[in-house]
N, C-alpha and C. Protein backbone atom coordinates (compact mmCIF):
# COMPACT_ATOMS: atom_id res chain seq x y z
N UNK A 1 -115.18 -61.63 174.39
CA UNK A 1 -113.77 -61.37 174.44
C UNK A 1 -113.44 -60.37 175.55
N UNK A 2 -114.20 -59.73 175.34
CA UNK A 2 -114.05 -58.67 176.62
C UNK A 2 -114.08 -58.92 178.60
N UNK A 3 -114.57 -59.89 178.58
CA UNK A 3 -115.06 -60.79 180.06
C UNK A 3 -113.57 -61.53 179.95
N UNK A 4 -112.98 -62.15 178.82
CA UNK A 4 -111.95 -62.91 178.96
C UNK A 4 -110.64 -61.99 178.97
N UNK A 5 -110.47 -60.71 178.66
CA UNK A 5 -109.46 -59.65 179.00
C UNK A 5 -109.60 -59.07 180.44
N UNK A 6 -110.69 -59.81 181.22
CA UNK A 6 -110.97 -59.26 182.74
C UNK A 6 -112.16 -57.99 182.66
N UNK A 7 -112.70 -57.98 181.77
CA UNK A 7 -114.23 -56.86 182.21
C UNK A 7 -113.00 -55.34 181.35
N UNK A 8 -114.09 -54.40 181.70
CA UNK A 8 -114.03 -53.33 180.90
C UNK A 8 -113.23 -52.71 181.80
N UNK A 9 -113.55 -52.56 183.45
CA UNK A 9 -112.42 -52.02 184.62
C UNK A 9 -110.96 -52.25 184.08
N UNK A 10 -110.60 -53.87 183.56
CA UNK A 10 -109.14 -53.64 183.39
C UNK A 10 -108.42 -53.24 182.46
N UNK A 11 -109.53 -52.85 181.58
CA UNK A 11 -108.61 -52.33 180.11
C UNK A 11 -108.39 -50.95 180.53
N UNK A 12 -107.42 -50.38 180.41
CA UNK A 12 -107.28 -49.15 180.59
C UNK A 12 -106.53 -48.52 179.22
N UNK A 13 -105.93 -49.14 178.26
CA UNK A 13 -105.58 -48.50 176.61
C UNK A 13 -105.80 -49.97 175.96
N UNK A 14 -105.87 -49.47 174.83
CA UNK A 14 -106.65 -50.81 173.54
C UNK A 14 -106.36 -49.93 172.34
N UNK A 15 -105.29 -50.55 171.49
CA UNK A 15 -105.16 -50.21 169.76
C UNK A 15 -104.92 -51.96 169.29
N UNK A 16 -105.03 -51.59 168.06
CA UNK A 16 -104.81 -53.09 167.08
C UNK A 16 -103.57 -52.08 166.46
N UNK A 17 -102.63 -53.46 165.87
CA UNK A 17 -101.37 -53.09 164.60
C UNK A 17 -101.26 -54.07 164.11
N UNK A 18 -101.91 -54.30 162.82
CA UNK A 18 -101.91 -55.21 161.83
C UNK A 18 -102.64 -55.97 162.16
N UNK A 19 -102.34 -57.40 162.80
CA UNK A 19 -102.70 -58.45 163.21
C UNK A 19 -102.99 -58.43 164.33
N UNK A 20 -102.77 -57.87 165.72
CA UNK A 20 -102.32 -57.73 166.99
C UNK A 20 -103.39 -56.48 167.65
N UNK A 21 -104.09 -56.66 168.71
CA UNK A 21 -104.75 -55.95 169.91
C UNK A 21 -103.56 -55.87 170.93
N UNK A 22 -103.66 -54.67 171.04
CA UNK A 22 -102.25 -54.32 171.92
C UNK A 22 -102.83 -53.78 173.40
N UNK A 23 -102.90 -54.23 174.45
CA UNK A 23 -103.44 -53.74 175.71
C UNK A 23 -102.74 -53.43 176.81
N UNK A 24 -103.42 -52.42 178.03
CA UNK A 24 -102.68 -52.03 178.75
C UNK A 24 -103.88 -52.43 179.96
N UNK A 25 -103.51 -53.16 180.71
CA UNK A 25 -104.63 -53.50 181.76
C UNK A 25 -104.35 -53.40 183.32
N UNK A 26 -105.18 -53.44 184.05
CA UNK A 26 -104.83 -53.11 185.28
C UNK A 26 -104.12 -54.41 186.00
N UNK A 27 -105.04 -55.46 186.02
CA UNK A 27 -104.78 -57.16 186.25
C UNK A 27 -104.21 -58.05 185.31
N UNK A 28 -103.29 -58.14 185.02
CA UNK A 28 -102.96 -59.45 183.72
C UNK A 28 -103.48 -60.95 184.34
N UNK A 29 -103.35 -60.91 185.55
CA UNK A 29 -103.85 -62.28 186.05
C UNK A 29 -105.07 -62.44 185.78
N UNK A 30 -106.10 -61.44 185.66
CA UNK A 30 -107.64 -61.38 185.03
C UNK A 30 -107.73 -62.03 183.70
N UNK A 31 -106.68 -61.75 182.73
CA UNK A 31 -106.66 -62.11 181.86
C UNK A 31 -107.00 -63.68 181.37
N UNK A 32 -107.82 -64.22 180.82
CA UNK A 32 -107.94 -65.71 180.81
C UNK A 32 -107.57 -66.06 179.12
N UNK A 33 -106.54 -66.68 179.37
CA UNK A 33 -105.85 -67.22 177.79
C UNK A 33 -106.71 -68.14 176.94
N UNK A 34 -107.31 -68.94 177.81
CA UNK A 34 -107.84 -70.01 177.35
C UNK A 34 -109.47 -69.51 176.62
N UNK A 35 -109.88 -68.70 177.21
CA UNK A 35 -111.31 -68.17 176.96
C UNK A 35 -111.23 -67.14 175.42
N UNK A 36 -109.59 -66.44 175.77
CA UNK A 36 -109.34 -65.39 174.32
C UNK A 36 -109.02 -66.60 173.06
N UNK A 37 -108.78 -67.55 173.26
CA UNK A 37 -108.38 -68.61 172.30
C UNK A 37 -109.59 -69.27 171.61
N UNK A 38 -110.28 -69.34 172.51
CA UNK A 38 -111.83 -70.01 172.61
C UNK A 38 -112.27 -69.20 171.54
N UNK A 39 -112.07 -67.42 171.78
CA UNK A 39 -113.04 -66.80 171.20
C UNK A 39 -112.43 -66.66 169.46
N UNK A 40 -110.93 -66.98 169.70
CA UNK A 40 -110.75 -66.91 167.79
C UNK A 40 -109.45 -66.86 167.99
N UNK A 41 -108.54 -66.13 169.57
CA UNK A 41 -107.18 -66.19 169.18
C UNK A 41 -106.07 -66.56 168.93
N UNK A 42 -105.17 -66.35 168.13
CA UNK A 42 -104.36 -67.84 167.46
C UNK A 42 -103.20 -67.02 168.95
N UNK A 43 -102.83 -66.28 169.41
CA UNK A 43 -101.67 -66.30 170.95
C UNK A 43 -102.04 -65.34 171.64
N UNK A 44 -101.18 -65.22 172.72
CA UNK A 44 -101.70 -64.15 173.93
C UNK A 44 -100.37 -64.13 174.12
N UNK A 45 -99.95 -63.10 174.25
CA UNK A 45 -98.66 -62.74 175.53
C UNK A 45 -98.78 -61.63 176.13
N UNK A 46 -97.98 -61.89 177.41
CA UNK A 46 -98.36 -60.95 178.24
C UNK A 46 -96.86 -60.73 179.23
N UNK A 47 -96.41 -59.22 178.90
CA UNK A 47 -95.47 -58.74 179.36
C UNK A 47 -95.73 -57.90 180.63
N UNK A 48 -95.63 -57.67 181.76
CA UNK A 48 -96.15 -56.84 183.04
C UNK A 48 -97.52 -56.57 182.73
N UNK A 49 -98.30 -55.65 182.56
CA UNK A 49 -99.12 -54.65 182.33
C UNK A 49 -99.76 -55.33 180.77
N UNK A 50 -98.93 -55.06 180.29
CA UNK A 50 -99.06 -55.17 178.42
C UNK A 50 -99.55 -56.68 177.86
N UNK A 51 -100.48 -56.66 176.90
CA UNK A 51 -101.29 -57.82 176.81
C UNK A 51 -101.31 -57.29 175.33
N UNK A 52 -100.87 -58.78 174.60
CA UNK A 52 -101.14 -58.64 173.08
C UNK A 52 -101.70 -59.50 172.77
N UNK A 53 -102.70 -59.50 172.12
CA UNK A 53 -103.45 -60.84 171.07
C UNK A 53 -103.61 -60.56 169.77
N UNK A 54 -103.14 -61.92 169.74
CA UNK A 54 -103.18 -62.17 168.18
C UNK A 54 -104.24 -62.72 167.78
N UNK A 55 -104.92 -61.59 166.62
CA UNK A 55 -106.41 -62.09 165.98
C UNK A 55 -106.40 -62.80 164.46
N UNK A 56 -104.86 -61.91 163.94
CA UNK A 56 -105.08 -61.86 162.50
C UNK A 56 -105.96 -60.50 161.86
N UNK A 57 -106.52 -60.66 160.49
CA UNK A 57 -106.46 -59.57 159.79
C UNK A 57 -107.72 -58.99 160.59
N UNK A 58 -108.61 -59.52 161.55
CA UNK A 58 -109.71 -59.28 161.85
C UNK A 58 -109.22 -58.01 163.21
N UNK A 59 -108.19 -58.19 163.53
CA UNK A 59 -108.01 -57.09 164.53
C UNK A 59 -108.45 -55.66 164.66
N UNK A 60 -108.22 -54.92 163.92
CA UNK A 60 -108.87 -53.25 163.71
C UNK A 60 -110.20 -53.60 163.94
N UNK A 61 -111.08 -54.23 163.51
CA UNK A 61 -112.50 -54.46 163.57
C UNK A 61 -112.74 -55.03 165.24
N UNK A 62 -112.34 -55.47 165.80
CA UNK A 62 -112.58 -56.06 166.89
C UNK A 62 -111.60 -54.93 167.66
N UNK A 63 -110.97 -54.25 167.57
CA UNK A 63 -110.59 -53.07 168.47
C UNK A 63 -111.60 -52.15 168.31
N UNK A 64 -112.77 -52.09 167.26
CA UNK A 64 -113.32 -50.98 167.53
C UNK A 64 -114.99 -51.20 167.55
N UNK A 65 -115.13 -52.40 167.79
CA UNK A 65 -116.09 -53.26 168.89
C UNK A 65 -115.91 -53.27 170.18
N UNK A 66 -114.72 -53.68 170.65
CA UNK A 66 -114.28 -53.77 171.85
C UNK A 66 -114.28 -52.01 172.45
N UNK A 67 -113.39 -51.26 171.75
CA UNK A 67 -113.77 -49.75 172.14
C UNK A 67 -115.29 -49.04 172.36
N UNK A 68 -116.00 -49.79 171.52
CA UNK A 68 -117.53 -49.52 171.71
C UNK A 68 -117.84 -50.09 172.70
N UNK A 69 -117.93 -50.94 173.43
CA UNK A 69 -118.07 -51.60 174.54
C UNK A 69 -117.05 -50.99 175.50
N UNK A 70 -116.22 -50.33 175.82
CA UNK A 70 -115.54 -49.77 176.70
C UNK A 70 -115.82 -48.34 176.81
């Protein structure tokens, strides 16, 4: 999941809320939708900068995998 948010360089903030990984990245074009979908996510949107995925209830747990890896 992390290769498909563009590598660890573009995350620059990462929280989950509820359902939702909430990101702040350097590249959104890095971002590959199709690969975060692949890996479990039911949407992606992406506002300037700001990148949300939707995991479902599994989110907190995978924000703090993903934070371990960052």
């Amino acid at each position: 999941m992390l290769a498909a948010l563009g590598g660890k360089e573009n995350v620059t903030e990462l929280e989950s809320c509820i359902t939702r990984l909430r990101l702040v990245v350097n590249n959104p074009g890095a971002v590959d939708e199709k690969r975060l979908k692949a890996a479990g996510a039911v949407g992606v949107m992406k506002v300037g900068q700001v990148v949300q995925v939707v995991l479902g209830t599994s989110a907190e747990r995978i924000e703090q995998i993903l934070k371990d890896m960052i």
